[in-house]
C-alpha atoms as a PDB file:
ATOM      1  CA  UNK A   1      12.108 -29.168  14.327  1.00  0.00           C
ATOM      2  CA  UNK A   2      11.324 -27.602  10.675  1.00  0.00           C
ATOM      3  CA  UNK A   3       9.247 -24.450   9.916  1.00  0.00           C
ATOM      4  CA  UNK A   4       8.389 -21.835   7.347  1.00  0.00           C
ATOM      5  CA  UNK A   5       7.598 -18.354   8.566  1.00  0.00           C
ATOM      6  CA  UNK A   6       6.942 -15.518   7.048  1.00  0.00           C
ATOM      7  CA  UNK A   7      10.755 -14.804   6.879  1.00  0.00           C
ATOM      8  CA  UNK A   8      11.944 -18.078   5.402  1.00  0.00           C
ATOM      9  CA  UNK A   9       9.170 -17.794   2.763  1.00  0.00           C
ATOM     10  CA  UNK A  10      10.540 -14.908   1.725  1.00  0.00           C
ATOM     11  CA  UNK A  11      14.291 -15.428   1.689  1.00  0.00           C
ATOM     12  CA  UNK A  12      13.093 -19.067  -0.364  1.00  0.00           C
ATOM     13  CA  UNK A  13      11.326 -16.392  -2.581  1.00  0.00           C
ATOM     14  CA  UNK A  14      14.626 -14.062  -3.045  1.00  0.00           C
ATOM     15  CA  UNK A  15      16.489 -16.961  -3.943  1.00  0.00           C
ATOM     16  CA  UNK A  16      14.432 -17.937  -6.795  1.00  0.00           C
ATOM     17  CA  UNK A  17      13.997 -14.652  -8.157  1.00  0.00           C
ATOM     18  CA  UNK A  18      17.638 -14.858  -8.272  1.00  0.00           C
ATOM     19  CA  UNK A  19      18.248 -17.895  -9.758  1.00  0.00           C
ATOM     20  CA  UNK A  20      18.407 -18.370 -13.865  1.00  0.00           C
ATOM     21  CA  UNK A  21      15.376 -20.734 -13.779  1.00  0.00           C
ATOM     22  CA  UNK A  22      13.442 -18.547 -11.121  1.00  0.00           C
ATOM     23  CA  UNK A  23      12.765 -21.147  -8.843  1.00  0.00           C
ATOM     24  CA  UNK A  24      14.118 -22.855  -5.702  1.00  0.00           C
ATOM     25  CA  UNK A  25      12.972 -25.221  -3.134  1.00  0.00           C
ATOM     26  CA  UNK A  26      13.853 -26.177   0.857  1.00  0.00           C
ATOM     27  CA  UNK A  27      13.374 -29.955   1.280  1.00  0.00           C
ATOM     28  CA  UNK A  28      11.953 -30.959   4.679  1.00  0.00           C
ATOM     29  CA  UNK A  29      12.229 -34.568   3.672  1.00  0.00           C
ATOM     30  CA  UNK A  30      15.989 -36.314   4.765  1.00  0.00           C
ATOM     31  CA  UNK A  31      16.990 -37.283   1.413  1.00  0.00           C
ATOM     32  CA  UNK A  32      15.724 -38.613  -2.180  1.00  0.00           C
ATOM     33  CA  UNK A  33      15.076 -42.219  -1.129  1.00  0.00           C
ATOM     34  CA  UNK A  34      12.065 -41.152   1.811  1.00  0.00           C
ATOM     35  CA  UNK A  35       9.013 -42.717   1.969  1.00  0.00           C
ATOM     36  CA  UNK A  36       7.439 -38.963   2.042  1.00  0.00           C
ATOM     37  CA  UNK A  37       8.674 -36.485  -0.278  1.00  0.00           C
ATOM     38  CA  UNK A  38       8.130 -32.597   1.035  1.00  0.00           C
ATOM     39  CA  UNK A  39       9.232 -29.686   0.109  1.00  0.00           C
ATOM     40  CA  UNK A  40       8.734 -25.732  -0.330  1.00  0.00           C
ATOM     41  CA  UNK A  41       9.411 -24.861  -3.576  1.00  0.00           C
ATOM     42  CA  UNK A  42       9.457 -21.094  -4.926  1.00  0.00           C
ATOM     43  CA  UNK A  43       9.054 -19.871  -8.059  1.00  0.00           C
ATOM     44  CA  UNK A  44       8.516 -16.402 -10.014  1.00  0.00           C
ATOM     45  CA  UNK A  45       6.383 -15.713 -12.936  1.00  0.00           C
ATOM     46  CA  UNK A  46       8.033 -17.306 -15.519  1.00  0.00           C
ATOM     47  CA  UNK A  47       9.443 -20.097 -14.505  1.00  0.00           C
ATOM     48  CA  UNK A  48       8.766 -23.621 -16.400  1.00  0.00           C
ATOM     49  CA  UNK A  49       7.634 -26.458 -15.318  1.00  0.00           C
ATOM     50  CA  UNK A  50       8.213 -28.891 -18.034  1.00  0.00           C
ATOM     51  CA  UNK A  51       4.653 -31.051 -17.833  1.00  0.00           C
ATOM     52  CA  UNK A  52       5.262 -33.501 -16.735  1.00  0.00           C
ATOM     53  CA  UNK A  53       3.209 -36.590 -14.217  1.00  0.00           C
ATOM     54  CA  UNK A  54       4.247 -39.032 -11.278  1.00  0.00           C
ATOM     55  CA  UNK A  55       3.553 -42.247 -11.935  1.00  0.00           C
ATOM     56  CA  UNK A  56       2.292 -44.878  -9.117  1.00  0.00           C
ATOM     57  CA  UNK A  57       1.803 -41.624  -7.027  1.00  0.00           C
ATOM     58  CA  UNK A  58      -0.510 -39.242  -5.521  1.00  0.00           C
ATOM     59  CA  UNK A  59       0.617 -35.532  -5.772  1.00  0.00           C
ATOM     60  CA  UNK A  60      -0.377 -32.476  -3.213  1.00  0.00           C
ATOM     61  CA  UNK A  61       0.386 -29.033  -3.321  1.00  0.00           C
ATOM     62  CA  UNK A  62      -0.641 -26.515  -0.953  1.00  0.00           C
ATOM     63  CA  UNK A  63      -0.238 -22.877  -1.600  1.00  0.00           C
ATOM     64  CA  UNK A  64       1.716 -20.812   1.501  1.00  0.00           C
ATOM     65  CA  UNK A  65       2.166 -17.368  -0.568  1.00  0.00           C
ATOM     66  CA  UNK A  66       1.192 -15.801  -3.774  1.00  0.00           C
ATOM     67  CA  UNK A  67      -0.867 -17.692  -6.388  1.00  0.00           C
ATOM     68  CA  UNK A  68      -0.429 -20.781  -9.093  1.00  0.00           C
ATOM     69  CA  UNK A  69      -2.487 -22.088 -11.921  1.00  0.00           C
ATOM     70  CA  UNK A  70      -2.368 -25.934 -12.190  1.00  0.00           C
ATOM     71  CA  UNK A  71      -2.610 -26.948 -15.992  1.00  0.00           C
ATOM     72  CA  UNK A  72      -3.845 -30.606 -15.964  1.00  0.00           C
ATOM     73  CA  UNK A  73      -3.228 -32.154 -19.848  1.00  0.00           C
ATOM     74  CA  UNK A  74      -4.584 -35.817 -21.397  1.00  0.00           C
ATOM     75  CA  UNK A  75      -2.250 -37.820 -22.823  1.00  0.00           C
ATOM     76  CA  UNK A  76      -1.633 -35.855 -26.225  1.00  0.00           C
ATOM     77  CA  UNK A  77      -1.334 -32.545 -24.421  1.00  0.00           C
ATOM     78  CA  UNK A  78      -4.507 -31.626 -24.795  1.00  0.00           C
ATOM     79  CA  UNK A  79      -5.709 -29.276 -21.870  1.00  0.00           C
ATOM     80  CA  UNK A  80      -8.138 -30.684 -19.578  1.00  0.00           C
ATOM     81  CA  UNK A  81      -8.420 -27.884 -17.042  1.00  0.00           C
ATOM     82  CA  UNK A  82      -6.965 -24.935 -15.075  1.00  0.00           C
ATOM     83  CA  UNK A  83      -6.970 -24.890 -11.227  1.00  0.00           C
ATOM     84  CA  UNK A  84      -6.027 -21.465  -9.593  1.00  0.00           C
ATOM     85  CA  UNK A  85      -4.345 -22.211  -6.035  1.00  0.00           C
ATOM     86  CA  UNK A  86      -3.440 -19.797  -3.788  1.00  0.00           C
ATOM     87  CA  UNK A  87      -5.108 -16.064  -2.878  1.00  0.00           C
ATOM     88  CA  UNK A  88      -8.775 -16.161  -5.121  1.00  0.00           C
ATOM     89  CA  UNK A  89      -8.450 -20.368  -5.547  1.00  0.00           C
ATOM     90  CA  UNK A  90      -7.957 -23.636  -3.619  1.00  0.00           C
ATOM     91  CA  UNK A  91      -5.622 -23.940  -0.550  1.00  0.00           C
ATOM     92  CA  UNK A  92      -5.140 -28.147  -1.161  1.00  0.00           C
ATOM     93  CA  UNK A  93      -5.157 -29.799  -4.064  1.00  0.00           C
ATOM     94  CA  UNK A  94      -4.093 -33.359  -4.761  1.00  0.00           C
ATOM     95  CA  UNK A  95      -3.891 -35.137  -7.857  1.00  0.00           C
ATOM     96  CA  UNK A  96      -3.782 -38.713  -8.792  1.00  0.00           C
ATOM     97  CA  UNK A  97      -1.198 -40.799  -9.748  1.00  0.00           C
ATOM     98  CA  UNK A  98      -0.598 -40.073 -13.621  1.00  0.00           C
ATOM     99  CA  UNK A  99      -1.823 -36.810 -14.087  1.00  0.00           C
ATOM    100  CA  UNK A 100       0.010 -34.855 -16.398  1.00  0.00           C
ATOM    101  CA  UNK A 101       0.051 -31.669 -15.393  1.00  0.00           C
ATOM    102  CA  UNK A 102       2.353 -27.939 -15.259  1.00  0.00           C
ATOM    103  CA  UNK A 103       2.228 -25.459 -12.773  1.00  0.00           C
ATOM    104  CA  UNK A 104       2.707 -21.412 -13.622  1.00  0.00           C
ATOM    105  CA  UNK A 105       3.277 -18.724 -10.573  1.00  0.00           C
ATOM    106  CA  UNK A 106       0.922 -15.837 -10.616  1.00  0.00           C
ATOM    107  CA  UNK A 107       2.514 -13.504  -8.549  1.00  0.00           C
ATOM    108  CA  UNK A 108       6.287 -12.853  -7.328  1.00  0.00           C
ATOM    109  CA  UNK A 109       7.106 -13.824  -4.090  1.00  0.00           C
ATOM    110  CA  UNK A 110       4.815 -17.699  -4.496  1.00  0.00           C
ATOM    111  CA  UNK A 111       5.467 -20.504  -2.840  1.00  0.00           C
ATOM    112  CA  UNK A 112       3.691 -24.151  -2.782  1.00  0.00           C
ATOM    113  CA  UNK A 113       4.347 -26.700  -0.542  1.00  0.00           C
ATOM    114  CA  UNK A 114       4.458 -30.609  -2.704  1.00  0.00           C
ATOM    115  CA  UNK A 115       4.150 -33.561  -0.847  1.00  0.00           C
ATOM    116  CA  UNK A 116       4.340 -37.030  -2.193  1.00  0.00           C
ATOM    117  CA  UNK A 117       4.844 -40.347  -2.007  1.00  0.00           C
ATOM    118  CA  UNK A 118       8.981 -41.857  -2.305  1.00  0.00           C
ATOM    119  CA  UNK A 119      11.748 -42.273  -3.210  1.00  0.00           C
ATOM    120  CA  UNK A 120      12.142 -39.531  -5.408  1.00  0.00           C
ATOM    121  CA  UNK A 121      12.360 -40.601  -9.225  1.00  0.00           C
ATOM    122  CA  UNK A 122      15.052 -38.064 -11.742  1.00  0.00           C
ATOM    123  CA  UNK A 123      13.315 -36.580 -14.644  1.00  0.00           C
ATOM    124  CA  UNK A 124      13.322 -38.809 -17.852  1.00  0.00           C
ATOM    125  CA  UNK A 125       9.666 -40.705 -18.774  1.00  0.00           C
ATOM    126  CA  UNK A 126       7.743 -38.654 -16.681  1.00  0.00           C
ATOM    127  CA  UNK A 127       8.298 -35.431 -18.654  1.00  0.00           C
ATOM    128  CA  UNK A 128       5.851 -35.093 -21.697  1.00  0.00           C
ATOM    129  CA  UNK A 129       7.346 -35.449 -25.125  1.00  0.00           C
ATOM    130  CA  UNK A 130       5.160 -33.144 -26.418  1.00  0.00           C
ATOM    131  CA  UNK A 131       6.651 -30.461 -24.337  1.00  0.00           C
ATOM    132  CA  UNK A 132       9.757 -28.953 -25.056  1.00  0.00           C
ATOM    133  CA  UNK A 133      13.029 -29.722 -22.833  1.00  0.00           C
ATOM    134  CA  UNK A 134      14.303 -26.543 -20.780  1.00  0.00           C
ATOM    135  CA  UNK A 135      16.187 -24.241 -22.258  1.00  0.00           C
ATOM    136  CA  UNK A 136      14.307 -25.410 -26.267  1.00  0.00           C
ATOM    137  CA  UNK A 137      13.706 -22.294 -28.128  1.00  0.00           C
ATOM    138  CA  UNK A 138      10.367 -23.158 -28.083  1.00  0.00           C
ATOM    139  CA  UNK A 139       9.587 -22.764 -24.140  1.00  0.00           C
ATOM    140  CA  UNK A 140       8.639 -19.138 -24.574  1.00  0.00           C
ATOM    141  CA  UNK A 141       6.082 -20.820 -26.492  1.00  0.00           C
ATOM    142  CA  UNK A 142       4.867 -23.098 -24.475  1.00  0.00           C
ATOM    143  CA  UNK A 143       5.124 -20.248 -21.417  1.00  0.00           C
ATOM    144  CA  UNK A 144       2.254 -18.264 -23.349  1.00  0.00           C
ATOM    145  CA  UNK A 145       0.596 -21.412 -24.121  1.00  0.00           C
ATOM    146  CA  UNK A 146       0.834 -22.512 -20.200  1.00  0.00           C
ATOM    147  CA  UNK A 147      -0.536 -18.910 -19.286  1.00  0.00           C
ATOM    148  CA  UNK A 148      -3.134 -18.632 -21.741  1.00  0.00           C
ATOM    149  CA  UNK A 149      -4.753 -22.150 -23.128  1.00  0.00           C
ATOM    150  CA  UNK A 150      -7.875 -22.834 -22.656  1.00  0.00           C
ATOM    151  CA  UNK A 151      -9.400 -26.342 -21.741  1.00  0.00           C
ATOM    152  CA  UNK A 152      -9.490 -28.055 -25.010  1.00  0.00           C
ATOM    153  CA  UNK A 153      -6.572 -26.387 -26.790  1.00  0.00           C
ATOM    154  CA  UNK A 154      -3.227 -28.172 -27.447  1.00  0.00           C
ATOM    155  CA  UNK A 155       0.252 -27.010 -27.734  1.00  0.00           C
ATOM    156  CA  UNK A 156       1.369 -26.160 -31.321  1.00  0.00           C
ATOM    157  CA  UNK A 157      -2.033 -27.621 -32.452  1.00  0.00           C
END
């Protein structure tokens, strides 16, 4: 049997506010080749989430603590819209397959619970190339941009 309680959430939580990309997650799935991905993932304010989509899947996120802002993108990076999850917003949301999208935290201590469809697929033509790689001088950038952009604006536009 697997669970989240209030103290797991916030030990996940203390363990991404200590890690160098502020973020962490528990899998509940058995490994990367599952039918069903699922997992807890936490992450501070200022964590990024390279944008990035999932191709030939569905996405859902659920909010357990704190609050998130979904940043859905077209194909050139263009902002389509902002969905707050979490205390003040939704408590499901599911995308489909192809969406690019980026996620910020609001609020220490948040946590979102992903599911979606297997086997897991590494990082490489799902991330947007108009987003810089982790660790690019220009992610503080893009961090404002994520936080701030309005529908309609683009990245470095």
């Amino acid at each position: 049997m697997q669970f989240l309680d209030g103290a797991s959430l916030e030990a996940l939580s203390a363990q991404a506010a200590a890690s160098p990309r502020l973020r962490t997650n528990r899998n509940f799935h058995s490994d990367s080749a599952a039918a069903v991905q699922r997992l807890a993932i936490a992450m501070e304010p200022g964590t990024y989430v390279r944008p990035h989509r999932h191709e030939g899947t569905w996405e859902l996120l659920m909010p357990l603590s704190g609050a998130f802002e979904l940043i859905e993108f077209d194909e050139t990076g263009t902002v389509r819209a902002r969905y707050r999850m979490g205390e003040g917003g939704a408590a499901v949301l599911e995308m489909p397959a192809g969406t690019w999208h980026s996620v910020i935290a609001l609020k220490p201590g948040s946590v979102v619970f992903e599911v979606k469809e297997g086997p897991y697929l590494p990082p490489g033509a799902t991330k947007a190339a108009w987003s810089p790689e982790e660790g690019d001088v220009r992610v503080p950038g893009m961090m404002a941009f994520l936080t701030n952009a309005a529908p309609g604006e683009r990245f470095g536009a």
